[in-house]
C-alpha atoms as a PDB file:
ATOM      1  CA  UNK A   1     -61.572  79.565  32.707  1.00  0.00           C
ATOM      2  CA  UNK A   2     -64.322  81.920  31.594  1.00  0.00           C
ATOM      3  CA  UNK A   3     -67.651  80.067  30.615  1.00  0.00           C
ATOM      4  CA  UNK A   4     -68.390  82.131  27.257  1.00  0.00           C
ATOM      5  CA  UNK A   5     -71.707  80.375  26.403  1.00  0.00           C
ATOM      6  CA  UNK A   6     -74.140  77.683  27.295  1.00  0.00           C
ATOM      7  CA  UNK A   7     -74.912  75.577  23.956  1.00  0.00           C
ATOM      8  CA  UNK A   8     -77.976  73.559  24.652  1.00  0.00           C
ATOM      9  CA  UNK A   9     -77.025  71.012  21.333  1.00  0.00           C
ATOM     10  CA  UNK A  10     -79.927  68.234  21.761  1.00  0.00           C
ATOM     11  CA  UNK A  11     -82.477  67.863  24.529  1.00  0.00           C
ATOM     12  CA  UNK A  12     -84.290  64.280  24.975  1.00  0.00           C
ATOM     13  CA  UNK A  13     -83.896  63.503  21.339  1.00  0.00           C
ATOM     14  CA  UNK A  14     -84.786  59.420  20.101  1.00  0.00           C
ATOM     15  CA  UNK A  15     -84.440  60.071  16.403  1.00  0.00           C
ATOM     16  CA  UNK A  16     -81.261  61.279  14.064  1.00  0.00           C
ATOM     17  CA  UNK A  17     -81.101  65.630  13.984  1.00  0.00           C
ATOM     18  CA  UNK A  18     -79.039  68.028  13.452  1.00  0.00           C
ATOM     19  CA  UNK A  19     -78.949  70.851  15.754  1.00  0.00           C
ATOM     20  CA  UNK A  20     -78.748  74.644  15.561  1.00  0.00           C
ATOM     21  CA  UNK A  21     -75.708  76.420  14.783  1.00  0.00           C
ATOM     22  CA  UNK A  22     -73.537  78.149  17.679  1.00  0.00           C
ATOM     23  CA  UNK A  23     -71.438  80.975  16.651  1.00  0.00           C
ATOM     24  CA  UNK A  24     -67.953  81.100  18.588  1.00  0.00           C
ATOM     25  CA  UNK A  25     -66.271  84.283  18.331  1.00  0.00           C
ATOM     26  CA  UNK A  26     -63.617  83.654  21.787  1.00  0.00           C
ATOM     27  CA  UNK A  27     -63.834  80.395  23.008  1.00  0.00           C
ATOM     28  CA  UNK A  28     -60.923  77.968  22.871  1.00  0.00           C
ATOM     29  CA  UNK A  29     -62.190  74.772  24.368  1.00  0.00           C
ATOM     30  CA  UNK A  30     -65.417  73.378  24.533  1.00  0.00           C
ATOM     31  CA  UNK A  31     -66.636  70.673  27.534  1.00  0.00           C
ATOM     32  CA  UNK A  32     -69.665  68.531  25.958  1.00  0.00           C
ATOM     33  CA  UNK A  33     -71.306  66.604  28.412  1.00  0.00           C
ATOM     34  CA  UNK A  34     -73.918  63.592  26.501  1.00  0.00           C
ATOM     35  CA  UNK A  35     -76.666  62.287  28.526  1.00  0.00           C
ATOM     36  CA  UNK A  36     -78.601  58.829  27.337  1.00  0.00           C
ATOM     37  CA  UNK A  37     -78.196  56.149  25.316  1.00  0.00           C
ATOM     38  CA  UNK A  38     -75.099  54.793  23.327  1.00  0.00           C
ATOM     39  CA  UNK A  39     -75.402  56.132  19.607  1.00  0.00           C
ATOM     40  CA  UNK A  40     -72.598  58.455  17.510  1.00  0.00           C
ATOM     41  CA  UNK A  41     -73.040  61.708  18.057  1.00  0.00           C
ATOM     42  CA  UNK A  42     -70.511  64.256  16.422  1.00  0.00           C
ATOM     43  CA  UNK A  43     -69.513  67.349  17.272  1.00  0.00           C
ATOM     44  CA  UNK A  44     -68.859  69.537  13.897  1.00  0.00           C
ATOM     45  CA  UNK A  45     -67.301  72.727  13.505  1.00  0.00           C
ATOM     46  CA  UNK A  46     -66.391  75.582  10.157  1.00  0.00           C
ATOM     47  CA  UNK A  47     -64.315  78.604   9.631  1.00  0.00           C
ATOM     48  CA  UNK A  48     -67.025  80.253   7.553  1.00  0.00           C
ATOM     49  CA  UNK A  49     -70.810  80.235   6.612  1.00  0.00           C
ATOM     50  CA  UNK A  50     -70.019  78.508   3.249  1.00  0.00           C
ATOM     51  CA  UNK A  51     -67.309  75.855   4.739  1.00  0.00           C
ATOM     52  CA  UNK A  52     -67.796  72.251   5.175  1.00  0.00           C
ATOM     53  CA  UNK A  53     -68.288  70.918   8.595  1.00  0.00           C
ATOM     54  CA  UNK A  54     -66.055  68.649   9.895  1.00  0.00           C
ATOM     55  CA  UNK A  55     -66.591  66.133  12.502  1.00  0.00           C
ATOM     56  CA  UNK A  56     -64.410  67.587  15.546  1.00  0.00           C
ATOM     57  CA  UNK A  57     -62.229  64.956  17.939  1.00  0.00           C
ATOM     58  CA  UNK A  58     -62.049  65.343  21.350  1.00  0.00           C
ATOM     59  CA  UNK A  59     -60.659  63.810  24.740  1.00  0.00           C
ATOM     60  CA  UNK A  60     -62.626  61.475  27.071  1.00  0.00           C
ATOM     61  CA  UNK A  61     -62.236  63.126  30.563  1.00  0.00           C
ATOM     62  CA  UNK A  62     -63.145  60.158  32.618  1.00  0.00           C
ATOM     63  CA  UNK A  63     -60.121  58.224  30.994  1.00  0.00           C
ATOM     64  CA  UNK A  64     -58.278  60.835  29.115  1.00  0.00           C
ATOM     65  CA  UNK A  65     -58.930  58.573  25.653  1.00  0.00           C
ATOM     66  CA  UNK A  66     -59.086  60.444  22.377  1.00  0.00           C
ATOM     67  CA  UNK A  67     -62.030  60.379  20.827  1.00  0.00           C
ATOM     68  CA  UNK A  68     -62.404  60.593  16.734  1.00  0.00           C
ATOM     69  CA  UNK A  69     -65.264  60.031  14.407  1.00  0.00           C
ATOM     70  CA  UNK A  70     -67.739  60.552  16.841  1.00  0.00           C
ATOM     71  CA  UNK A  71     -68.470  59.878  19.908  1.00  0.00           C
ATOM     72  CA  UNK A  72     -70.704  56.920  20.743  1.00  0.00           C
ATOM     73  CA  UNK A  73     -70.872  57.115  24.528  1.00  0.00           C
ATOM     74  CA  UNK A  74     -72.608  59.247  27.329  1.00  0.00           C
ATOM     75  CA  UNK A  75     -69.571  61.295  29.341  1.00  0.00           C
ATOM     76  CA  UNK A  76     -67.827  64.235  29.293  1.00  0.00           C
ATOM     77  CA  UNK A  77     -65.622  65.232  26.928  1.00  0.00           C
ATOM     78  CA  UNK A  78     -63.276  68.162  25.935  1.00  0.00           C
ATOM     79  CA  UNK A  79     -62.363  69.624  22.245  1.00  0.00           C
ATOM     80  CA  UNK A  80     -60.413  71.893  21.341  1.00  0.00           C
ATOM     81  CA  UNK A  81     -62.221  74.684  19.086  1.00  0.00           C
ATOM     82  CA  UNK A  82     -59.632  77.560  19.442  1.00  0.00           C
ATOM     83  CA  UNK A  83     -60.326  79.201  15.888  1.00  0.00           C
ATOM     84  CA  UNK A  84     -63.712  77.601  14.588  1.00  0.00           C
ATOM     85  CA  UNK A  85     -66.290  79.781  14.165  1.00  0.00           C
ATOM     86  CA  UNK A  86     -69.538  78.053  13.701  1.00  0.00           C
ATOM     87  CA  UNK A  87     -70.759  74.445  16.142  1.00  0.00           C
ATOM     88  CA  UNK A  88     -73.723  71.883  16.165  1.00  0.00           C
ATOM     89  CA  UNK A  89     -73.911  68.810  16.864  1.00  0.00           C
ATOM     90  CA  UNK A  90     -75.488  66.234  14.815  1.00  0.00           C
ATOM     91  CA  UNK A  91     -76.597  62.979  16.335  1.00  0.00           C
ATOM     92  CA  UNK A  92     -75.966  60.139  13.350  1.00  0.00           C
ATOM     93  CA  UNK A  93     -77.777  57.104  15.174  1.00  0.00           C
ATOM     94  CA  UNK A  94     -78.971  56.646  19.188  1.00  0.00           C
ATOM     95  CA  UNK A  95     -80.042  53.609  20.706  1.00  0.00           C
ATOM     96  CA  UNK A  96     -82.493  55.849  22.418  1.00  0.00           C
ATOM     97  CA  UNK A  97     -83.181  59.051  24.154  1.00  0.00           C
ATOM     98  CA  UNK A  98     -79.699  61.701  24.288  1.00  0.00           C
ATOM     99  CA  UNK A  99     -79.405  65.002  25.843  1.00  0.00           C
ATOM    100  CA  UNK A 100     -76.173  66.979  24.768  1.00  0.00           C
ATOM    101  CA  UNK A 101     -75.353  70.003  26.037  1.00  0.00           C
ATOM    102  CA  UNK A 102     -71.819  72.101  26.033  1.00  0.00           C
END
């Protein structure tokens, strides 16, 4: 495993955001690691600048669970993101603060 890039998604955030976009030009999995509070938090992905974003899934690596339709507790995860081209995260509710980084 190569680590292509650090994505700091969210840093000590209490309040619903959306955060900047990553480009992904060679990566093929992505580890997201959430620090806090319970909330959902999804990680969205698109082919192309003028493409929807679509919440991704992803596997729970503490209990190998799939995850879909966000994620709603701290952890580490891994998605599969072989092929998108554009991430962010957007954090849809939190109970308080979240950090979430990839």
């Amino acid at each position: 495993m190569v680590i292509q890039k650090n994505c700091e998604f969210v840093t000590d955030s209490s309040t619903p955001i959306v955060s900047k976009v990553f480009p992904n030009a060679t990566g093929d999995a992505l580890t997201l690691q959430i620090t806090g509070t319970d909330g959902v938090y999804h990680l969205e992905g698109r082919n192309n600048r003028q493409g929807e974003w679509v919440s991704l899934a992803g596997i729970n690596l503490s209990d190998f669970s799939a995850v879909r339709g966000g994620f709603t507790k701290a952890g580490m995860y891994e998605i599969g993101i072989m092929g998108v081209r554009e991430l962010r995260v957007r954090v849809e509710s939190t109970l308080g603060s979240v950090s979430i980084f990839g």
